[in-house]
Protein backbone atom coordinates (compact mmCIF):
# COMPACT_ATOMS: atom_id res chain seq x y z
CA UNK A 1 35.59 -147.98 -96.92
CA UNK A 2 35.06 -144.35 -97.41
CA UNK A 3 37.52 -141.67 -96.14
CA UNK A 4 36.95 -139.36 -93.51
CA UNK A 5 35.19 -136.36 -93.64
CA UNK A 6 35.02 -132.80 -92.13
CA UNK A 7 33.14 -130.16 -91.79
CA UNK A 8 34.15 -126.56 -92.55
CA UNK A 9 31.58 -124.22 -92.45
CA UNK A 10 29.21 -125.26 -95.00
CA UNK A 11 31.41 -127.48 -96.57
CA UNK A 12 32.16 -130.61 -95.95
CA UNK A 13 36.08 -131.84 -97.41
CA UNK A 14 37.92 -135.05 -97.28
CA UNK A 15 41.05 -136.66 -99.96
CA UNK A 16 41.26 -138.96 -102.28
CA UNK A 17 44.21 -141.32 -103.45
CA UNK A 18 41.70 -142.99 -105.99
CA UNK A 19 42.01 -141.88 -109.55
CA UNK A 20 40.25 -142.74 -113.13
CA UNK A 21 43.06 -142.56 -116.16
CA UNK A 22 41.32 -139.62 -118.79
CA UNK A 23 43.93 -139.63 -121.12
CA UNK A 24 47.45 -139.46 -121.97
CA UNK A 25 49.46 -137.82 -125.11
CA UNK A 26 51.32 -141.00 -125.79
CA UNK A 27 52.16 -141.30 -129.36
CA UNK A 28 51.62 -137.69 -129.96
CA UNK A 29 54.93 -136.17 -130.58
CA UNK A 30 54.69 -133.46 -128.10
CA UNK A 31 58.15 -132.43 -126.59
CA UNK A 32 56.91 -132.70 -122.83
CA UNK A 33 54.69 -136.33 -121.19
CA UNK A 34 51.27 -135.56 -119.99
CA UNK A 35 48.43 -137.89 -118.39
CA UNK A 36 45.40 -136.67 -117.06
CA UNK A 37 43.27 -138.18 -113.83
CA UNK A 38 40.23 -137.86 -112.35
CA UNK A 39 39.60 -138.48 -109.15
CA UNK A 40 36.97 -140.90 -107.51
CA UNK A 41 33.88 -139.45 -106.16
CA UNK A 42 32.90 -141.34 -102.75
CA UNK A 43 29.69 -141.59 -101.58
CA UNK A 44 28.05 -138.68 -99.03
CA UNK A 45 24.70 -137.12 -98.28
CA UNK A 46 23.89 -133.94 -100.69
CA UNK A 47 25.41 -135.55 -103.91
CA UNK A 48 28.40 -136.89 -102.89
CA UNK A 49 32.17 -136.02 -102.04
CA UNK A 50 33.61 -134.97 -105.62
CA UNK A 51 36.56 -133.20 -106.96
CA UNK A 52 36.69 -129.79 -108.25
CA UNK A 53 38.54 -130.94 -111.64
CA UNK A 54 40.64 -133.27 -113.27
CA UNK A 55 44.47 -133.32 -112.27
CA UNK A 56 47.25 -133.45 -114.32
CA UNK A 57 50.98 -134.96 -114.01
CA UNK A 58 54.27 -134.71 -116.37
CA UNK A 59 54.28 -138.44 -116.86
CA UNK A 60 53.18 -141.63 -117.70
CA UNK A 61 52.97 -143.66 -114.69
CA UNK A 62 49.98 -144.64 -112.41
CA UNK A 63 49.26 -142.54 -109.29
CA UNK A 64 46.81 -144.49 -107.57
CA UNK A 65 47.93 -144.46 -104.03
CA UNK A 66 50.57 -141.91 -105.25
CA UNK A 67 49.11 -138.75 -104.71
CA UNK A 68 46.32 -136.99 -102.64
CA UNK A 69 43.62 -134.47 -104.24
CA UNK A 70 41.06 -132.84 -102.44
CA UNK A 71 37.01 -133.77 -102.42
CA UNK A 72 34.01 -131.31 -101.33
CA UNK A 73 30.43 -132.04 -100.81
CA UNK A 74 27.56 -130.15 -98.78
CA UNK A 75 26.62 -130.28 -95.71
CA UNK A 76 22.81 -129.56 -96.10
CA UNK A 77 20.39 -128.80 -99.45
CA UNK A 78 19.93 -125.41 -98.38
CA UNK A 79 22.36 -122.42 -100.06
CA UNK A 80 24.53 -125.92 -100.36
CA UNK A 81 28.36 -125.08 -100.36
CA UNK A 82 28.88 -127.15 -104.16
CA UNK A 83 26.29 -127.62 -107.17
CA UNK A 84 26.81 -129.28 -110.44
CA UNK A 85 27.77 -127.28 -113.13
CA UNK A 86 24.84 -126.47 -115.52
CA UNK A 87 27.07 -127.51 -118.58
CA UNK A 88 30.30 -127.16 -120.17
CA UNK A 89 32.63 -125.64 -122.80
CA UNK A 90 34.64 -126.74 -125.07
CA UNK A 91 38.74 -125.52 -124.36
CA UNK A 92 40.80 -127.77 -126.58
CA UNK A 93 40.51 -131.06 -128.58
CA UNK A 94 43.61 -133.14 -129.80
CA UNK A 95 42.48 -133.61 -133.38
CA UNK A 96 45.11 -133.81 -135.63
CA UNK A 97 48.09 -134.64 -132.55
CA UNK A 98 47.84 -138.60 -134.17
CA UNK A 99 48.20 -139.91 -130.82
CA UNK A 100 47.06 -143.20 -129.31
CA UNK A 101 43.95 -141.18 -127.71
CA UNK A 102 41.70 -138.45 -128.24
CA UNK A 103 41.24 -135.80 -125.77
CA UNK A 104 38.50 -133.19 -125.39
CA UNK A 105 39.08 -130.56 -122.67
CA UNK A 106 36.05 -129.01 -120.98
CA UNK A 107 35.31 -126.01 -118.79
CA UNK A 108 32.50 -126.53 -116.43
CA UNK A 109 30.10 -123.66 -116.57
CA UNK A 110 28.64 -122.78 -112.84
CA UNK A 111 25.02 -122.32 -111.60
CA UNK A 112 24.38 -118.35 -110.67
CA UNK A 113 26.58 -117.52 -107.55
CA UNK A 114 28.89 -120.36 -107.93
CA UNK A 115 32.03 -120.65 -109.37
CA UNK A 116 33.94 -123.47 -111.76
CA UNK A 117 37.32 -124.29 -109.71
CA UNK A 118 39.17 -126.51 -112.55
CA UNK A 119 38.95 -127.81 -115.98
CA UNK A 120 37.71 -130.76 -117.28
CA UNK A 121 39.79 -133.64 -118.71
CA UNK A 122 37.43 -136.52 -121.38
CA UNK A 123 38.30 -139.49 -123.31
CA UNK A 124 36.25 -139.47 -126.46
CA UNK A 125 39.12 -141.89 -128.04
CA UNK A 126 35.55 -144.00 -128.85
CA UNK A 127 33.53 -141.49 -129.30
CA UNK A 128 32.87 -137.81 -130.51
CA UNK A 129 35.08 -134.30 -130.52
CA UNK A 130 31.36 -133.22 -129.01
CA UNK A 131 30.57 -135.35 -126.53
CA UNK A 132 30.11 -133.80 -123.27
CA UNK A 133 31.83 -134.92 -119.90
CA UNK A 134 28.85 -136.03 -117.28
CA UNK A 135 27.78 -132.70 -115.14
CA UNK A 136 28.02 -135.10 -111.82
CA UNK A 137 32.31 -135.72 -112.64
CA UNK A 138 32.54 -132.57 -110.65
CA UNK A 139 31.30 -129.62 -108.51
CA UNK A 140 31.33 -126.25 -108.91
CA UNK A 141 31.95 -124.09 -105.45
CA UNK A 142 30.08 -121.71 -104.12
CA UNK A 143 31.27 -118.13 -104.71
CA UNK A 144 32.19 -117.18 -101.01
CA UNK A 145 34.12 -120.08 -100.30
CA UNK A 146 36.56 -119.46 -103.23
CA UNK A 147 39.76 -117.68 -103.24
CA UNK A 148 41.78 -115.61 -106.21
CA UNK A 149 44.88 -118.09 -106.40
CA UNK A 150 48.41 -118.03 -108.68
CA UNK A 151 49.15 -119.94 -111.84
CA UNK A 152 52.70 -122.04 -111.29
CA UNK A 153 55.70 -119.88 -113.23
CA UNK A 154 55.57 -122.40 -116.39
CA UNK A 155 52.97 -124.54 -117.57
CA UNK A 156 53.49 -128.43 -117.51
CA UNK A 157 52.02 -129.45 -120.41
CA UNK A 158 51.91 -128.15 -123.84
CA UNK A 159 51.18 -129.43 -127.11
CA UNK A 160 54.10 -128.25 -129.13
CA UNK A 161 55.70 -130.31 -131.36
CA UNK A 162 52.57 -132.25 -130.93
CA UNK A 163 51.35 -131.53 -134.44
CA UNK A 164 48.09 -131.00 -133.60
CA UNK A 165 45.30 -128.47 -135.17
CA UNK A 166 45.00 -126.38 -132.15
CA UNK A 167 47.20 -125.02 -129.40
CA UNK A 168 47.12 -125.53 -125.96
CA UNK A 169 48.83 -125.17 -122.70
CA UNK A 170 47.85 -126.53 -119.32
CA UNK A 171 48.47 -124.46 -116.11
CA UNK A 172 48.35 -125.90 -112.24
CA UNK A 173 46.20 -123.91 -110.05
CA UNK A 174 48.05 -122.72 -106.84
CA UNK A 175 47.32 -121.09 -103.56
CA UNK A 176 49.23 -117.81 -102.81
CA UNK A 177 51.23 -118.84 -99.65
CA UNK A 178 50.50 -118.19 -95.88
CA UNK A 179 52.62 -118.25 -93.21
CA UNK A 180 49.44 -119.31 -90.58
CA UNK A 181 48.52 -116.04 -88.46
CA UNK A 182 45.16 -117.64 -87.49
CA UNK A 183 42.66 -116.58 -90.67
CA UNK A 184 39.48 -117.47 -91.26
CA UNK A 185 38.97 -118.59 -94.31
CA UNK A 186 42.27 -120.81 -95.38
CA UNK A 187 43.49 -121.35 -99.15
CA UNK A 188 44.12 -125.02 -99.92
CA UNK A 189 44.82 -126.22 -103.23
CA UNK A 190 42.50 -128.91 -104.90
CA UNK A 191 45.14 -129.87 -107.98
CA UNK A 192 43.41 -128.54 -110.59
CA UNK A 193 44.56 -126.78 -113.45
CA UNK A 194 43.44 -124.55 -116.45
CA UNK A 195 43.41 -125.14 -120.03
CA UNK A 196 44.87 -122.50 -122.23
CA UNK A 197 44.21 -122.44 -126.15
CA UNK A 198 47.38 -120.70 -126.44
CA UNK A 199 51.08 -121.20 -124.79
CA UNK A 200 50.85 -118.34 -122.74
CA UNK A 201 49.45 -117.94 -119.19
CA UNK A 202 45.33 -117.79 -119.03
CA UNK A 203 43.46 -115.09 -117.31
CA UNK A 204 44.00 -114.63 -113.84
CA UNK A 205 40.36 -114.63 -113.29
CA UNK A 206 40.15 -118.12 -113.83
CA UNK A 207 42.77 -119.10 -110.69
CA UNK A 208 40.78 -120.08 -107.93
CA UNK A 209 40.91 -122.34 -104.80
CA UNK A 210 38.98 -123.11 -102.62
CA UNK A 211 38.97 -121.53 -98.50
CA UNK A 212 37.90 -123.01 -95.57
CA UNK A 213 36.14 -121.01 -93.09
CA UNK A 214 38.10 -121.69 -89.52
CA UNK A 215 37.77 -120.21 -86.36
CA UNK A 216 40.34 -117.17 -86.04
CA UNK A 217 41.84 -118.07 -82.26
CA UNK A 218 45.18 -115.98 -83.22
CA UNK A 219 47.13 -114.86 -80.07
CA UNK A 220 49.51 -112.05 -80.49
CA UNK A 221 52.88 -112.62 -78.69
CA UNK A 222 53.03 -110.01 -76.21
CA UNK A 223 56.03 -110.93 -73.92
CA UNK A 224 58.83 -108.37 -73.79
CA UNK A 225 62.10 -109.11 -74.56
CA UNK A 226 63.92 -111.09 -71.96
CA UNK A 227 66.44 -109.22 -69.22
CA UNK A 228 69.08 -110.27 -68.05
CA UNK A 229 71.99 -110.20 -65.46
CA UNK A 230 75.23 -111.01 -64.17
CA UNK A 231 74.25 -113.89 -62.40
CA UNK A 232 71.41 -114.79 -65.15
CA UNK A 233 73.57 -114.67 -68.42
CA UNK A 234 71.71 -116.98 -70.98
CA UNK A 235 73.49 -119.41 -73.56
CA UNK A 236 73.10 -119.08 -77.32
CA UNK A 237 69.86 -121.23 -78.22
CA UNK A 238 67.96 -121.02 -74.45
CA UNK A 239 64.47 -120.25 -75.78
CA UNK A 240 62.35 -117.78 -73.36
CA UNK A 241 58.26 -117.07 -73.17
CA UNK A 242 57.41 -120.22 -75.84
CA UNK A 243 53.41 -119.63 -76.34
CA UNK A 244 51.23 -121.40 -78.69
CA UNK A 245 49.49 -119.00 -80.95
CA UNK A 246 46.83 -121.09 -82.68
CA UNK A 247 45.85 -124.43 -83.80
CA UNK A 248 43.98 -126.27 -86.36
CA UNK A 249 42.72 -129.14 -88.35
CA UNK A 250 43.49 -129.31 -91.79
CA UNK A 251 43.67 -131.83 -94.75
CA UNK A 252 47.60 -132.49 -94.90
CA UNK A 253 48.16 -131.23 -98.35
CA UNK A 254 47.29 -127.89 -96.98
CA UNK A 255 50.66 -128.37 -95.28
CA UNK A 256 52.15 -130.87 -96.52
CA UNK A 257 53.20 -132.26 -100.25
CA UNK A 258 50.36 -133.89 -101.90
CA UNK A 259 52.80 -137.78 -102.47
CA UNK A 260 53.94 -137.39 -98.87
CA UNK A 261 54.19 -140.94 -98.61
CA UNK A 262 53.64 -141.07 -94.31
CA UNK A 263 50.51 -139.55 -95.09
CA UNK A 264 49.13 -141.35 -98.22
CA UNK A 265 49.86 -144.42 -95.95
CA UNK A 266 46.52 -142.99 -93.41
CA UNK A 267 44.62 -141.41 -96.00
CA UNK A 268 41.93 -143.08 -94.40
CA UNK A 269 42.25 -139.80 -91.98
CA UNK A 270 43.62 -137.32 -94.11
CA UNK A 271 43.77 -134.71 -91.73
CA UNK A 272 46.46 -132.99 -89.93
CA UNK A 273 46.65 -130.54 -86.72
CA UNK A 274 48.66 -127.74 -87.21
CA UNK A 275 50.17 -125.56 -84.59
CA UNK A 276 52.41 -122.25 -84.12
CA UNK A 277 53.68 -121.29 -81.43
CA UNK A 278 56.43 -118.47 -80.90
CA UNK A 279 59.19 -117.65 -78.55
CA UNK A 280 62.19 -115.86 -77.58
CA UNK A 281 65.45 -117.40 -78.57
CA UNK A 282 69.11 -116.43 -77.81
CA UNK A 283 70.44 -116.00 -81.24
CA UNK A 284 74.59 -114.88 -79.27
CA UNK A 285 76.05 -114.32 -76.31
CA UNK A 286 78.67 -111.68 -76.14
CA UNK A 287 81.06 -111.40 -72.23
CA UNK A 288 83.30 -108.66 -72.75
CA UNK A 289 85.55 -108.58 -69.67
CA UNK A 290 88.30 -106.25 -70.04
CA UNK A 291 88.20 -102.49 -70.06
CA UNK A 292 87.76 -101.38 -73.30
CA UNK A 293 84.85 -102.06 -75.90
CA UNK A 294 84.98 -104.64 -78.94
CA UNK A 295 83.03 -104.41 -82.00
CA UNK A 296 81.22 -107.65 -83.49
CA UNK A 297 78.50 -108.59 -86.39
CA UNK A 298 76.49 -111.56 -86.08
CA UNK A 299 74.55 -112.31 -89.10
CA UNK A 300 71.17 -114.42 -89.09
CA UNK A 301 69.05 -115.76 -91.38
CA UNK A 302 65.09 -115.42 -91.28
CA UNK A 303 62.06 -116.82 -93.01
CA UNK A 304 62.28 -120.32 -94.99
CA UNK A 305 64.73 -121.90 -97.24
CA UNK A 306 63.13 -123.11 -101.07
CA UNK A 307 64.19 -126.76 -99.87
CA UNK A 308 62.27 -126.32 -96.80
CA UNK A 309 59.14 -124.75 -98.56
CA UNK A 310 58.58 -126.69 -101.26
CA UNK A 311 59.10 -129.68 -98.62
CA UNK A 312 55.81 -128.33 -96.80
CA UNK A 313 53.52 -126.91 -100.00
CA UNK A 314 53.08 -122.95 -100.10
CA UNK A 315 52.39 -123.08 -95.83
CA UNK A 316 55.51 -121.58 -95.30
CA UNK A 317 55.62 -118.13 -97.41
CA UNK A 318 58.35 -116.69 -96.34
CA UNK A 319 61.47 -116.43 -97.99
CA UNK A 320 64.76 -117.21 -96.78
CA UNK A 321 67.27 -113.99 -95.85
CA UNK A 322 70.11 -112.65 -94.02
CA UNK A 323 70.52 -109.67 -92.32
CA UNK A 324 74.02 -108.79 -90.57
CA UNK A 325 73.75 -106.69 -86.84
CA UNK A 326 76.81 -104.65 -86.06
CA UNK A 327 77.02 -103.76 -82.24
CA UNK A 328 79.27 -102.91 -79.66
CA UNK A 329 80.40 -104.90 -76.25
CA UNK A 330 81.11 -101.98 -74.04
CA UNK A 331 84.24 -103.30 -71.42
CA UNK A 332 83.04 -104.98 -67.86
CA UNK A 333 79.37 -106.32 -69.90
CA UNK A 334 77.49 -108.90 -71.60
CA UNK A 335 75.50 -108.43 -74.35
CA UNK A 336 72.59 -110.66 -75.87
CA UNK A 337 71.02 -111.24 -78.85
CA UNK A 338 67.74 -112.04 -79.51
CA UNK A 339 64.95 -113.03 -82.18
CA UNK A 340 61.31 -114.20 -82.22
CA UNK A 341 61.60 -117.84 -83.59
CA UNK A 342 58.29 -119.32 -84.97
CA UNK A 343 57.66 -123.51 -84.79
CA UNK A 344 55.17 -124.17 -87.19
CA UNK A 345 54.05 -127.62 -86.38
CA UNK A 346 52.30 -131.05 -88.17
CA UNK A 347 50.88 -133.88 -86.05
CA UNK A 348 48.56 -136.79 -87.19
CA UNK A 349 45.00 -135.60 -86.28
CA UNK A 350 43.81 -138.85 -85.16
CA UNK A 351 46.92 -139.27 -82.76
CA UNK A 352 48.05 -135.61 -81.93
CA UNK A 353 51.28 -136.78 -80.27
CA UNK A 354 52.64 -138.69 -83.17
CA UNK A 355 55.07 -135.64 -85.04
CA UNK A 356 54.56 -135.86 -88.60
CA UNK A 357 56.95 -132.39 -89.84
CA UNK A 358 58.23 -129.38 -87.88
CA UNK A 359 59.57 -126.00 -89.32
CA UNK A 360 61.43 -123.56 -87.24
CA UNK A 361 62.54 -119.92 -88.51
CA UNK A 362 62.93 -116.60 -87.30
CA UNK A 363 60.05 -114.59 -87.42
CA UNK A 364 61.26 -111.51 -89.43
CA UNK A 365 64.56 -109.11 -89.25
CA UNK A 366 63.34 -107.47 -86.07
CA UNK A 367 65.62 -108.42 -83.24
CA UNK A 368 66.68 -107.32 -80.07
CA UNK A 369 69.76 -106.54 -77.71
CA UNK A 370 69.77 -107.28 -74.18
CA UNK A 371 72.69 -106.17 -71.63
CA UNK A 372 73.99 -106.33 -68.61
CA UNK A 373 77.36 -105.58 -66.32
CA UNK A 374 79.30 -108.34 -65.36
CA UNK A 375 81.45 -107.09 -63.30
CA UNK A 376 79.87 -104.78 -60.21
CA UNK A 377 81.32 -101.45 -60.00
C-alpha cells in the first residue's frame, strides 16, 4: 500500500517511513556514530515518488518506522517539477577509515534549470571507490520550487579520529523558520544533508529545501483593542475578537518533529491541517478604588520557548522574551492589559477534529492599555 499523495503546484509530495541501510562507520574509529539511509521510492506516474537525498542519523540503530522523510514526484511530463540528475560527483570516500564498510559519497549533478537538493550516500563495501550511485535513487528539483535554507550550528558526523585518507564532515540541511503569515511558497525540510571534504561548514549555496506553492488566504487582524467599563470589567485570560487567519494542508514534519510517534503511527496520511488564528487576550486586571494612584509592572513573555520549538520543527520562529510594562492606576479606575495572542494549530488532515499539537504565544511586545472609572463621579 502506497502512501498518500498531494499536489502542490506542480509537485506532487507525500512521506516515507521506509528506509534502505547505505552504510555505517562501525569499526572505524571515528569519535562520533554515523549510519546513513535512503529512503524508499514508491511507485507514481512521471517516474515515481523519490527522495531528494540520503539521510543521515548519529547512531546505529534501525529507523524503519522511526522517522519520516519527505518524497516528490511530478505531476505531468511537461516543465515536470523533479528530473533525474544527469550524473554525479564524487565528495568523499572512506578509504583508509578500516571500517567494516566502504562508503563513497556522491553529489548529484542537475539537468539545466534544476537544482541537486542533497547528497548522495553508496555502499561500494563489494565493489569500487568509482562506482556510481543509480541516477533514478533520487530527484533533482526544479529551480523555482527551491528555497536558500540554513546548515544546523554543528555538523553530526565527522570523520576525525577515523583515520581515514580524506576529511569529511556531514551537515543537515534546514529550513530557516516561519512563524505561518499565509505565504505562498512554504519551506519544508526533506532531511538531507551535505557532504563537506573538510570539518568546517560547506558553502551556503549548496543549502536548499524545497517550497511548496500554497494559496496565500492571510487575513490581517483588524479588530481594535477591546473597551471597557464599569459594569464590563474583564478577568485576566477572557480572550476578545478570536479570528482565524489562515489554514492549510501540510506534510506533518513541516510542523511537527520528523519521529513524532502519533504521526508515524498514520503515515499512511501524512498530512496535517494547520491553522492560526489570533485574538485579544486580557494579559491583568488592575481596580484601583481609593483616591490616590498606585504604580505597578506586569511583565510578559512573548514568542516561543526552545522546548516548545524544537517540540514543533522550525514552524514556530520566534524566540522566547520578556518585556516588563510600568503603568499607573489613577484612584476611582480600572485599568487593563492587553496582548494579541496567536494559536497556531495541528489537526489530523483526514479527521480535522482530532487535535494533534497546539502552540499559544503572544504575538510580539506590542500591547495595549484599556481603562475605565469605576466609580461614577
Amino acid at each position: 500500500m502506497t502512501n498518500q499523495t498531494r499536489t502542490y503546484g506542480d509537485l506532487k509530495v507525500t512521506l516515507t517511513s521506509e528506509y534502505e541501510w547505505a552504510w555505517a562507520d562501525t569499526g572505524t574509529g571515528a569519535a562520533r556514530a554515523v549510519t546513513f539511509w535512503h529512503p524508499k521510492s514508491q511507485s507514481s506516474d512521471f517516474g515515481g515518488m523519490r527522495p531528494l537525498g540520503t539521510v543521515g542519523v548519529d547512531h546505529y540503530n534501525d529507523i524503519n518506522k522511526k522517522q519520516a522523510t519527505l518524497l516528490v514526484g511530478a505531476t505531468s511530463d511537461s516543465n515536470p517539477a523533479v528530473k533525474s540528475p544527469t550524473g554525479y560527483t564524487r565528495m568523499w570516500i572512506s578509504k583508509g577509515m578500516g571500517g567494516k564498510y566502504d562508503n563513497s559519497l556522491w553529489r548529484p549533478i542537475p539537468p539545466e534549470g534544476y537544482v541537486s537538493m542533497g547528497d548522495v550516500v553508496f555502499n561500494c563495501t563489494n565493489t569500487t571507490w568509482d562506482e556510481k550511485p543509480s541516477t533514478d535513487k533520487v530527484w533533482c528539483l526544479r529551480a523555482d520550487l527551491a528555497k536558500r535554507a540554513v546548515y544546523s550550528t554543528s555538523s553530526y558526523w565527522d570523520d576525525k579520529h577515523g583515520g581515514g585518507d580524506f576529511d569529511c564532515s556531514v551537515w543537515q540541511i534546514v529550513p530557516e523558520p516561519t512563524i505561518g503569515m499565509g505565504d505562498k511558497n512554504i519551506p519544508i525540510t526533506a532531511g538531507t544533508f551535505r557532504g563537506h571534504q573538510s570539518y568546517s561548514k560547506p558553502d551556503s549555496e549548496h543549502a536548499l529545501v524545497p517550497v511548496l506553492p500554497c494559496e496565500n488566504e492571510f487575513k490581517r487582524f483588524d479588530a481594535s483593542v477591546p473597551k471597557i467599563s464599569a459594569t464590563a470589567i474583564p478577568t485576566t485570560g477572557d480572550q476578545y475578537s478570536l479570528s482565524e487567519q489562515c489554514r492549510v494542508t501540510l506534510p506533518f514534519i513541516s510542523f511537527l518533529d520528523m519521529k513524532d510517534e502519533r504521526s508515524l503511527d498514520f503515515i499512511r496520511i501524512p498530512f496535517i491541517e494547520l491553522s492560526r488564528s489570533i485574538a485579544w487576550k486580557v494579559e491583568g486586571v488592575w481596580v484601583n478604588g481609593g483616591e490616590g494612584k498606585y504604580s505597578r509592572q506586569k511583565e510578559i513573555k512573548y514568542g516561543v520557548s526552545k522546548t516548545e520549538s524544537e517540540s514543533m520543527t522550525h514552524s514556530a520562529g520566534v524566540e522566547k522574551s520578556t518585556v516588563t510594562e510600568k503603568f499607573e492606576v489613577p484612584g476611582k479606575n480600572a485599568k487593563v492589559l492587553f496582548s494579541k495572542h496567536i494559536w497556531i494549530t495541528a489537526a489530523r488532515a483526514d479527521k480535522g477534529s482530532v487535535l494533534i499539537k497546539q502552540l499559544e504565544l503572544v504575538a510580539n511586545d506590542d500591547v495595549y492599555f484599556a481603562g475605565c472609572k469605576v466609580v461614577s463621579e
